[in-house]
Protein backbone atom coordinates (compact mmCIF):
# COMPACT_ATOMS: atom_id res chain seq x y z
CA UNK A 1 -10.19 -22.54 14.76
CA UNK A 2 -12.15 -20.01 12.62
CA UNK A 3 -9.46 -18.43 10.10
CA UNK A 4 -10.60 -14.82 9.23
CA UNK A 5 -10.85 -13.66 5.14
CA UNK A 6 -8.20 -11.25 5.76
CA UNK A 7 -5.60 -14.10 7.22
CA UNK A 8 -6.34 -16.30 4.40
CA UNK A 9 -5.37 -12.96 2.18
CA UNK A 10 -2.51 -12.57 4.32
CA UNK A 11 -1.42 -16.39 3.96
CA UNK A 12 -1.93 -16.33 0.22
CA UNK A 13 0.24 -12.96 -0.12
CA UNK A 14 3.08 -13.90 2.24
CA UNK A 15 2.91 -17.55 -0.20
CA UNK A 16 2.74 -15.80 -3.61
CA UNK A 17 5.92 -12.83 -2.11
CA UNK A 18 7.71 -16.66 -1.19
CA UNK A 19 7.29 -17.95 -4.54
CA UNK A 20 8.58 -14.79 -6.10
CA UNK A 21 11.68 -14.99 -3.43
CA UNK A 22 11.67 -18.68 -4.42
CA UNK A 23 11.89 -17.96 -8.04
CA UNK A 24 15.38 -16.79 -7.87
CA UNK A 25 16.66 -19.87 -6.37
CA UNK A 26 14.76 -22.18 -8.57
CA UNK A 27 16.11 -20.64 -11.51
CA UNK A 28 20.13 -19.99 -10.18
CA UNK A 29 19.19 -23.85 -9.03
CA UNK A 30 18.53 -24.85 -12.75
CA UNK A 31 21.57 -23.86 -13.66
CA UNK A 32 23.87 -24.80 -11.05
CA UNK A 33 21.95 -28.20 -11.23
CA UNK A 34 22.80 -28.56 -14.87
CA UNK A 35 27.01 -28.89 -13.61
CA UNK A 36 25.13 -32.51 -11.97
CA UNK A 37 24.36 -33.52 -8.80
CA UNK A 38 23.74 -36.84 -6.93
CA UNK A 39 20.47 -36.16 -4.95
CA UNK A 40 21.76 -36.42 -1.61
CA UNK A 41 23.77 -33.37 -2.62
CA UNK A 42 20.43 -31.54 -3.83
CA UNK A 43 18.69 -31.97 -0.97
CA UNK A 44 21.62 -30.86 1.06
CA UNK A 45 22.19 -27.55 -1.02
CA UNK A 46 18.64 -27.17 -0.92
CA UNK A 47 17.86 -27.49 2.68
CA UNK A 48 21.15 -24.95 3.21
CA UNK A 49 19.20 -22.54 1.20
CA UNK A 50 16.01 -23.20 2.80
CA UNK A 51 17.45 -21.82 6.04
CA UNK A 52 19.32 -19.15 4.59
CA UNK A 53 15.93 -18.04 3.35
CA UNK A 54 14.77 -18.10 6.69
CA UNK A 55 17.69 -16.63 8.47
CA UNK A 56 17.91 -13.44 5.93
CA UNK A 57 14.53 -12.47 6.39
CA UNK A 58 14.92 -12.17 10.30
CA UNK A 59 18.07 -10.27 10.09
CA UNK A 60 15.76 -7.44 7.52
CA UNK A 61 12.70 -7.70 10.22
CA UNK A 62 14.93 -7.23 13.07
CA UNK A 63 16.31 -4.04 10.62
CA UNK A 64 13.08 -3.06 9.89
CA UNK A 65 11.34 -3.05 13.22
CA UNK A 66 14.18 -1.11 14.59
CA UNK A 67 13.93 1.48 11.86
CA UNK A 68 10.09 1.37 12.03
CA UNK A 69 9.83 2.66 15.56
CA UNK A 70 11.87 5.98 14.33
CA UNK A 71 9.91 7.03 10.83
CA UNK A 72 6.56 5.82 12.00
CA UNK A 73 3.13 5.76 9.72
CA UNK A 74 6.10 6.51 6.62
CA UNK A 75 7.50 2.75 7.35
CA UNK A 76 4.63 0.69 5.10
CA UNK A 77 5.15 3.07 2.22
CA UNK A 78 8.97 2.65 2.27
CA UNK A 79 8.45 -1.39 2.56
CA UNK A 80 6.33 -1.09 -0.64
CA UNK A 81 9.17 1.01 -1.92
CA UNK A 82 11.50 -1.47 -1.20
CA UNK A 83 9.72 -5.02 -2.92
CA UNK A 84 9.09 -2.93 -5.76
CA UNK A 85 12.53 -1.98 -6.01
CA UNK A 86 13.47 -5.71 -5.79
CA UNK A 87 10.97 -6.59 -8.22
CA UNK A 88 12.44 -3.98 -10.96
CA UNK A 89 16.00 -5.36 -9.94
CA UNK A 90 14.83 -8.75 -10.81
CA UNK A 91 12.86 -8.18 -14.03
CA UNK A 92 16.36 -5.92 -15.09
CA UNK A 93 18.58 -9.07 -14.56
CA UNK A 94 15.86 -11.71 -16.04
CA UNK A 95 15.62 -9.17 -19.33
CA UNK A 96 19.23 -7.56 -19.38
CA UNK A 97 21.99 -10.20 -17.60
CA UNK A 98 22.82 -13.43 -19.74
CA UNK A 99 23.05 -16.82 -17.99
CA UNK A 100 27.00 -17.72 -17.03
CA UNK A 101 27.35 -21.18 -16.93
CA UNK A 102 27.95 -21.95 -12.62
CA UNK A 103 31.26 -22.64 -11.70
CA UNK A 104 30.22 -22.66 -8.02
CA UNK A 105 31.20 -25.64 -5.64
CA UNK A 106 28.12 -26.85 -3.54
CA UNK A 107 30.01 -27.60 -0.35
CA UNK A 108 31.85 -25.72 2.50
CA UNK A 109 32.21 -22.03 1.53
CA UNK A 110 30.92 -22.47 -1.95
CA UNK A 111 28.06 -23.84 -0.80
CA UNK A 112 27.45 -20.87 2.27
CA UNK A 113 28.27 -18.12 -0.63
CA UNK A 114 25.82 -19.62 -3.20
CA UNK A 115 22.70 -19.73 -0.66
CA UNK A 116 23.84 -15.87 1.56
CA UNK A 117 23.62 -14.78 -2.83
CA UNK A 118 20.33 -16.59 -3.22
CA UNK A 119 19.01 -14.95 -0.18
CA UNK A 120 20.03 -11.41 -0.52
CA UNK A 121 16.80 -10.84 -1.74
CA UNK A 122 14.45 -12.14 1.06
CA UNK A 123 16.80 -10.04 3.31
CA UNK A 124 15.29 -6.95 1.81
CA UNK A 125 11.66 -8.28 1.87
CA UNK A 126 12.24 -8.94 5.63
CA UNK A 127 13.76 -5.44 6.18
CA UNK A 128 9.86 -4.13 4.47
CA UNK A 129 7.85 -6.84 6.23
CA UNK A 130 9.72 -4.81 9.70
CA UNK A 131 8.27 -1.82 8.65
CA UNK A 132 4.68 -3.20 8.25
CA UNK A 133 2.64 -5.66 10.93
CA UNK A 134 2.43 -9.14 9.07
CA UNK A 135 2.26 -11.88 10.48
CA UNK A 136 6.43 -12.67 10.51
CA UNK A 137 6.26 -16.51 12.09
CA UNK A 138 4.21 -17.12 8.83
CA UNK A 139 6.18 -15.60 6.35
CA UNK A 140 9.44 -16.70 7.69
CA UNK A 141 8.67 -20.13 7.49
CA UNK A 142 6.92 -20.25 3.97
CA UNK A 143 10.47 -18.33 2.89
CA UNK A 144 12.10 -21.08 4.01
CA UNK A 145 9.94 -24.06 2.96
CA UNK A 146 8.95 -22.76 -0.37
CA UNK A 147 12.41 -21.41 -1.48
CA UNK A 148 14.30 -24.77 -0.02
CA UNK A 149 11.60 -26.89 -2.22
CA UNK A 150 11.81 -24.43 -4.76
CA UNK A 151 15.82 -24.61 -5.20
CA UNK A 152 15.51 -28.38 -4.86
CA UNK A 153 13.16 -28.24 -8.06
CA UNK A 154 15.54 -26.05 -9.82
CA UNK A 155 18.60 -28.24 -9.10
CA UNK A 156 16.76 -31.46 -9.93
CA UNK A 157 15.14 -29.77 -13.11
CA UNK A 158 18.44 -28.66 -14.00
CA UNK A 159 20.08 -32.37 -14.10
CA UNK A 160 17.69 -32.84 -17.27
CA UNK A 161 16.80 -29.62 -19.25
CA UNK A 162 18.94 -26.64 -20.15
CA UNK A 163 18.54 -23.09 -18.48
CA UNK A 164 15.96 -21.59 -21.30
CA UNK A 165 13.48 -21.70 -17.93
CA UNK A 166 15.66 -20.16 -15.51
CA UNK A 167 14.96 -16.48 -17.20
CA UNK A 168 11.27 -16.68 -17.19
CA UNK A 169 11.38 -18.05 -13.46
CA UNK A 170 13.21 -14.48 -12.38
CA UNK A 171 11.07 -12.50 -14.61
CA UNK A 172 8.00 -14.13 -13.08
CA UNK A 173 9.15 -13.49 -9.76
CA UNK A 174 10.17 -10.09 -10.24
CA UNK A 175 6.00 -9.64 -11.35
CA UNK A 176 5.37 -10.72 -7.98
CA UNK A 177 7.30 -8.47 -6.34
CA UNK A 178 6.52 -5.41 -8.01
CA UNK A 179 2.64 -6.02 -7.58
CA UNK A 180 2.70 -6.52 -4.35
CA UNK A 181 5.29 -3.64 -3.59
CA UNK A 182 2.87 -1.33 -5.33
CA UNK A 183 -0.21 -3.29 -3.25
CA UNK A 184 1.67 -2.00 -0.31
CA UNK A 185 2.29 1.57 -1.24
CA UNK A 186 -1.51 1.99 -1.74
C-alpha cells in the first residue's frame, strides 16, 4: 500500500493534535497519581480515559458534521477558531491556575467524572475536525491510544516525582493546539 506525502502529514498532525489532547491527562494524571496507586488501578483509570478520549471526540464530529452541512466553506475556519481557542484556554490554566492537590476517587463516579473532565477538551477538537474532512477513524483512535498511554504515564510518573512537570505538560500542549488551530485558519 503506497501511503501518499499528504497522509503521512495528515497522520503526523492528527498524532502531534493527540499528544497535545494527551498532555492534559498526563499532567492531571501526575498529580492524581501522586495520591498512589497500585498499577492495576492505573491501567484501569487509564484505559477509562482512553475511551473517554475516544468517545468525546465522536460526540464533537457528529456536532460538527451536522453544523458543517449548514455554514458551508466558513466550517474549516471556525474549526481553526476553535483549537486555537483551546490552545489559549490551556496555556491560561498552565500559566495562571495553581495545582490543587486531587482529592478525586478513581472508581465508580469519581472515576467517570475525572476522565468526561479530562476529555472535555478532545470533545471540542472533534466538534472542529466535523467541520473539516480528516481522516476521523485515524484521529479517533490515536485520541484514544495516545491519551490512555499518555494518562497511564502521568499516573505512574506521578507515584515517584512531584507535579513541577504537570504545568509544562499543559503549556506544551496548549502550543500544539494553537499552531495547528492557526495552521487551519490559513
Amino acid at each position: 500500500m503506497d501511503i501518499s506525502l499528504f497522509q503521512w502529514g495528515q497522520f503526523l498532525t492528527l498524532l502531534m493534535i493527540a499528544v497535545a489532547l494527551g498532555m492534559d491527562a498526563f499532567s492531571l494524571g501526575i498529580g492524581v497519581g501522586m495520591i498512589g496507586m497500585r498499577v492495576r488501578e492505573v491501567f484501569r483509570v487509564s484505559a477509562t480515559i482512553g475511551l473517554f478520549h475516544v468517545a468525546m471526540p465522536l460526540i464533537g464530529i457528529l456536532i460538527g458534521i451536522s453544523l458543517s452541512e449548514v455554514i458551508g466553506d466558513v466550517a474549516v475556519m471556525l474549526g481553526g477558531a476553535v483549537l486555537t481557542l483551546l490552545g489559549l484556554h490551556m496555556l491560561w490554566g498552565g500559566i495562571f491556575q495553581s495545582e490543587q492537590p486531587s482529592l478525586l476517587k478513581t472508581n465508580g463516579l469519581g472515576l467517570l467524572l475525572f476522565a468526561f473532565s479530562v476529555s472535555l477538551d478532545a470533545l471540542s477538537v472533534g466538534f472542529s475536525f466535523g467541520l473539516m474532512n480528516v481522516n476521523r477513524l485515524l484521529a479517533v483512535s490515536l485520541f484514544g491510544l495516545i491519551g490512555g498511554m499518555m494518562a497511564g504515564c502521568g499516573l505512574l510518573l506521578g507515584r515517584h516525582v512531584s507535579g513541577w512537570m504537570g504545568g509544562y505538560s499543559e503549556l506544551m500542549g496548549g502550543l500544539i493546539l494553537i499552531v495547528f488551530g492557526i495552521k487551519f485558519m490559513l
